[in-house]
Protein backbone atom coordinates (compact mmCIF):
# COMPACT_ATOMS: atom_id res chain seq x y z
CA UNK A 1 1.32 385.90 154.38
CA UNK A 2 -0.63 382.71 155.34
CA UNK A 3 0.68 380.31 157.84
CA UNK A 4 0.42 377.57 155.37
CA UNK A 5 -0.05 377.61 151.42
CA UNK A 6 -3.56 376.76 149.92
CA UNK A 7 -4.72 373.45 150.16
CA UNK A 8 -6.72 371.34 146.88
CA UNK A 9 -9.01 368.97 146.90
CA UNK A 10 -6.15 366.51 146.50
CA UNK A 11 -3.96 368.33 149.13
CA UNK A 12 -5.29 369.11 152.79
CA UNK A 13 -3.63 371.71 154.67
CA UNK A 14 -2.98 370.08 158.00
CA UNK A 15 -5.39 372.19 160.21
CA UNK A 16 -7.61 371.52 157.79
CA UNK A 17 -6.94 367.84 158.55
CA UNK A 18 -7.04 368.25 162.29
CA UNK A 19 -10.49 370.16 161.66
CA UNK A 20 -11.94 366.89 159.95
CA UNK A 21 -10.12 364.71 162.01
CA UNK A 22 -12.04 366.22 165.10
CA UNK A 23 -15.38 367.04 163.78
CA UNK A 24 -15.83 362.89 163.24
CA UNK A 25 -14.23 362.09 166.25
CA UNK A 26 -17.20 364.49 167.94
CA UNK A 27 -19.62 362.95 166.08
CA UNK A 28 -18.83 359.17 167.11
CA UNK A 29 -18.84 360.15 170.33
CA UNK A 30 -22.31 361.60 170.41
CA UNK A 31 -23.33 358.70 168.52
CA UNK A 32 -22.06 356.58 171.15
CA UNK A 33 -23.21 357.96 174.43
CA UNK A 34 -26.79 359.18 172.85
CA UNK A 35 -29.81 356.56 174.08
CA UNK A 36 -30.50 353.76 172.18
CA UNK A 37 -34.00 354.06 170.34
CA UNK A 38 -36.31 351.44 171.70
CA UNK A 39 -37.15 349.07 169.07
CA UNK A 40 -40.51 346.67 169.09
CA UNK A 41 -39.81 343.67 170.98
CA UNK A 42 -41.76 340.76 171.74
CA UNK A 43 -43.58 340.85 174.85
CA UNK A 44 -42.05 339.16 177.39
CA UNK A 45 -43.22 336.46 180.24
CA UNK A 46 -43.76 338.03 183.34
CA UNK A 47 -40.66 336.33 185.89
CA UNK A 48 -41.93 333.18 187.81
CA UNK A 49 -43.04 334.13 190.98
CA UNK A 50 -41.13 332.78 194.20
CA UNK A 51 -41.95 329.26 195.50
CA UNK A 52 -43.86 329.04 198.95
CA UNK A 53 -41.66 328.21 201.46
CA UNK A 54 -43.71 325.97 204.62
CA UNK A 55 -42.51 325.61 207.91
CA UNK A 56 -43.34 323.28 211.16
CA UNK A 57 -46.31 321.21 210.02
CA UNK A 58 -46.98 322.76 207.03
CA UNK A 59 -43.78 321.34 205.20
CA UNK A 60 -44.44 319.18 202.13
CA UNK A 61 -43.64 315.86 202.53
CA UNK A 62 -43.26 316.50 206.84
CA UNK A 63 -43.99 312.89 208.42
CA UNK A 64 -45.16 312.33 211.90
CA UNK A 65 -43.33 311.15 214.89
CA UNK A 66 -43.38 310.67 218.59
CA UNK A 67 -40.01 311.45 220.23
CA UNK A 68 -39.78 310.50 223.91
CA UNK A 69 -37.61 313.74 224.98
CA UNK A 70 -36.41 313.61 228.60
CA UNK A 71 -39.78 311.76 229.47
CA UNK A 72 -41.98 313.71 228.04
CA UNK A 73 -43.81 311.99 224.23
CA UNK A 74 -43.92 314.72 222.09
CA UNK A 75 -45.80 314.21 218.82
CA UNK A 76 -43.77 315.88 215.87
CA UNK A 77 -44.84 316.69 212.31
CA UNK A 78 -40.65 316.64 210.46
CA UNK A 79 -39.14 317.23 207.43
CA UNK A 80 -37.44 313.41 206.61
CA UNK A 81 -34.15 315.43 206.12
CA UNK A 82 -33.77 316.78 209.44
CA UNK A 83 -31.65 315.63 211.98
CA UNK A 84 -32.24 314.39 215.67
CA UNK A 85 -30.03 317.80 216.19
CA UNK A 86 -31.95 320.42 214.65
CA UNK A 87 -35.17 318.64 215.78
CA UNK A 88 -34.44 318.80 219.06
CA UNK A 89 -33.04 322.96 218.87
CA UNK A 90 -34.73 324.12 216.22
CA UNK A 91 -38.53 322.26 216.97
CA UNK A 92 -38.27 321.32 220.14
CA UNK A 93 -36.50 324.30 221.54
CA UNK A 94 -33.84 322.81 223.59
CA UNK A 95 -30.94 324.46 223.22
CA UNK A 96 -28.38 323.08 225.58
CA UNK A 97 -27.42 320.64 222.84
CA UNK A 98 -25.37 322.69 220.79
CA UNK A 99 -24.25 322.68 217.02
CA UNK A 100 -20.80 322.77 216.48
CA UNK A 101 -18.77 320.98 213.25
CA UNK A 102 -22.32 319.38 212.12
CA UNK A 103 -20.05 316.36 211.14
CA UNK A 104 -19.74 313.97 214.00
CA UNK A 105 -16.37 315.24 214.87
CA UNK A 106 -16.51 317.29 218.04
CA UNK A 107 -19.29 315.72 220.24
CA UNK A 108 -21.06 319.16 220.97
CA UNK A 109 -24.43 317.22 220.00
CA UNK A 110 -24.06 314.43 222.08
CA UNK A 111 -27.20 313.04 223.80
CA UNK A 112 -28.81 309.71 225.18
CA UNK A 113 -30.53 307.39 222.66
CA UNK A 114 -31.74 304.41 224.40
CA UNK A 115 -29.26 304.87 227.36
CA UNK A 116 -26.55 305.44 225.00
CA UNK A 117 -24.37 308.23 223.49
CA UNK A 118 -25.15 309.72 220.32
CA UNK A 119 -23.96 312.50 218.17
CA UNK A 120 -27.30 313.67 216.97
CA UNK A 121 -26.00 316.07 214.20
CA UNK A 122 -24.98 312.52 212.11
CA UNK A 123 -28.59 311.07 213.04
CA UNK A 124 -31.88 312.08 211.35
CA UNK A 125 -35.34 312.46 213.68
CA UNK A 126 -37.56 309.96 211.85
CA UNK A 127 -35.08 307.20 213.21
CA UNK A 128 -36.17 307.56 216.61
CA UNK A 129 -39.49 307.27 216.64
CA UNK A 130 -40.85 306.11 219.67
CA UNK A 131 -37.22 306.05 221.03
CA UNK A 132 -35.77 307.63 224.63
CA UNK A 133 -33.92 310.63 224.12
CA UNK A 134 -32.15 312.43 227.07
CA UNK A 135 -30.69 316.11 226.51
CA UNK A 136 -28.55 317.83 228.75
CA UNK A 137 -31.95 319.59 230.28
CA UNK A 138 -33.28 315.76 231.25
CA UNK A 139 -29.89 315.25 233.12
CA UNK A 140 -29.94 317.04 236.16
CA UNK A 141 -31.73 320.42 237.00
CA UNK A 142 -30.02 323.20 238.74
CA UNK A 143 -32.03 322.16 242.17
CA UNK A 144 -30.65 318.66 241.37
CA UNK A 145 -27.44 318.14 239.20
CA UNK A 146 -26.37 314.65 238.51
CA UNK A 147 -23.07 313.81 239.71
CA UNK A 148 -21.18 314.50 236.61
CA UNK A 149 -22.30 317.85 236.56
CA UNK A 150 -21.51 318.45 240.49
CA UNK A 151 -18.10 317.44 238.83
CA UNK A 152 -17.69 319.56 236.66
CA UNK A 153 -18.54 322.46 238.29
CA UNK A 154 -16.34 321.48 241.42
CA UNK A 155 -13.50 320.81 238.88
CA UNK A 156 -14.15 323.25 236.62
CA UNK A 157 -14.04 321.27 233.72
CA UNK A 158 -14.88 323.96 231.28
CA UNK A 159 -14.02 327.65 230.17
CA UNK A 160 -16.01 328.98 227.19
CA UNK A 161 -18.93 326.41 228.04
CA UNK A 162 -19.92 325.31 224.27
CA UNK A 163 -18.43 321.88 224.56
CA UNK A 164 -20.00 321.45 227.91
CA UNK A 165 -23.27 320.13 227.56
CA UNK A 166 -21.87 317.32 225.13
CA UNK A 167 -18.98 316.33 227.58
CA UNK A 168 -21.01 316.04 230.18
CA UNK A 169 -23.60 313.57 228.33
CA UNK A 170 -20.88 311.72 227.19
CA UNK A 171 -18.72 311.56 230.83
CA UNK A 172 -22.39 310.18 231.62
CA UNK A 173 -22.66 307.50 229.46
CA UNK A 174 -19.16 306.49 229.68
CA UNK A 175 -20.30 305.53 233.62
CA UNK A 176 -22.36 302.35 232.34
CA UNK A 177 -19.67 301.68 229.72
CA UNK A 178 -16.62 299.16 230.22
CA UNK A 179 -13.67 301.71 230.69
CA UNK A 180 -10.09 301.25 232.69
CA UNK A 181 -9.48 302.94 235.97
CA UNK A 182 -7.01 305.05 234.63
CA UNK A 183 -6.65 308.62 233.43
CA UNK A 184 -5.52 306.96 229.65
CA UNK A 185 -8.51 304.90 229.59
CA UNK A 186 -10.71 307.69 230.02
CA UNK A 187 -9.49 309.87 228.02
CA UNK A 188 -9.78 307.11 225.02
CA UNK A 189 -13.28 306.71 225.63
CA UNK A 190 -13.65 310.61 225.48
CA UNK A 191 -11.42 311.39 222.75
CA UNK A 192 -14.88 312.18 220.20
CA UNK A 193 -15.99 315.39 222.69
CA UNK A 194 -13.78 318.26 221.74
CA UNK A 195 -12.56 321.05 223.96
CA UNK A 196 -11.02 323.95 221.98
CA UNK A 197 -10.55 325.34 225.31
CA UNK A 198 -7.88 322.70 226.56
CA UNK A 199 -9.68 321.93 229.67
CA UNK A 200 -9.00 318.09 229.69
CA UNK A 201 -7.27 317.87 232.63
CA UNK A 202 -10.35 319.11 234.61
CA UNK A 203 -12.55 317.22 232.09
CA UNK A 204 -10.51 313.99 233.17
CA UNK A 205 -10.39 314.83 236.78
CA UNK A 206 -14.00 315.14 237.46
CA UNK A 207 -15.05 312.28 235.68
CA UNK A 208 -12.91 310.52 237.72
CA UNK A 209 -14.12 312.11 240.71
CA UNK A 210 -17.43 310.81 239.95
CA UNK A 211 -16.12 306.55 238.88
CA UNK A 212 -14.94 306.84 242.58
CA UNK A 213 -17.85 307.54 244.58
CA UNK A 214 -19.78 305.23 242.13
């Protein structure tokens, strides 16, 4: 006896149903995953090739300058855009002036313009021209610190040694700057160098130090 009684055109048995049922699923699945056929296209542009990128002299629109950099004239060739900073790391290859926020807000950069403290991340290169820059390097040399480094080494007025460099230029300055004898004062005129470190109390001490045997 059959599982299921005959089925008419107008009556599917149900396996017959399930038979149909999958035998279309199958085939929309094949028809699915099977590659599309390529179909004519219009050619197509080749993809624009990459713009030269210049360096140094080469850059477009690179103006020259003469930067006076601890006594030495060097004659530059600068993108208008750069900055005193990354002019004097990046093409004049003194390092000891370090990057840190590159916004005028921790004193890292600071160096001498004219005799006076700058932060030369906020000031570009082609506004110096002719102008007499003095990095940490120009300071002092290891044969010959000035004072304010002798200071902070004898105090040790630093720990990680990033902030350093732009203390120290600034402790310099602030010598030939009106300033109060005391600790307060000092720290006021220093309160744009940053030490992440904490080490103001040496920072304060050996600056200091060095207003007394002035």
């Amino acid at each position: 006896m059959p599982d299921e009684p005959p089925s008419g055109p107008s009556k599917p048995t149900r396996r017959a149903f399930l038979r149909i049922t999958g035998t279309t699923a199958a085939a929309a699945v094949t028809a699915a995953c099977a590659p599309a056929r390529p179909t004519s296209t219009p050619a197509q542009a080749p993809p624009p090739a990459a713009a030269a990128v210049a360096d140094g002299p080469g850059v477009q629109g690179a103006v020259p300058i003469t930067l006076r950099i601890n006594g030495q004239a060097r004659a530059l060739r600068v993108d208008p855009r750069t900055t005193l900073l990354d002019c004097i790391r990046e093409t004049v290859a003194l390092t000891g002036t370090k990057k840190g926020c590159d916004h005028g807000q921790c004193g890292a950069c600071t160096v001498h313009v004219n005799g006076r403290r700058v932060n030369s991340c906020l000031s570009l290169a082609l506004m110096h021209d002719g102008e007499e820059i003095t990095t940490i390097e120009g300071l002092g040399t290891p044969d010959a610190l000035h004072p304010m480094q002798a200071a902070f080494v004898a105090f040790d007025g630093y720990q990680c040694g990033y902030c350093t460099s732009g203390q120290i230029m600034s402790a310099a300055a602030l010598l030939k700057e009106p300033c109060g004898p005391d600790d307060a004062a000092v720290k006021e005129l220093m309160s744009g160098n940053i030490c992440r470190c904490g080490a103001y109390p040496n920072i304060v001490a050996a600056i200091q130090q060095v207003r007394k045997n002035a």
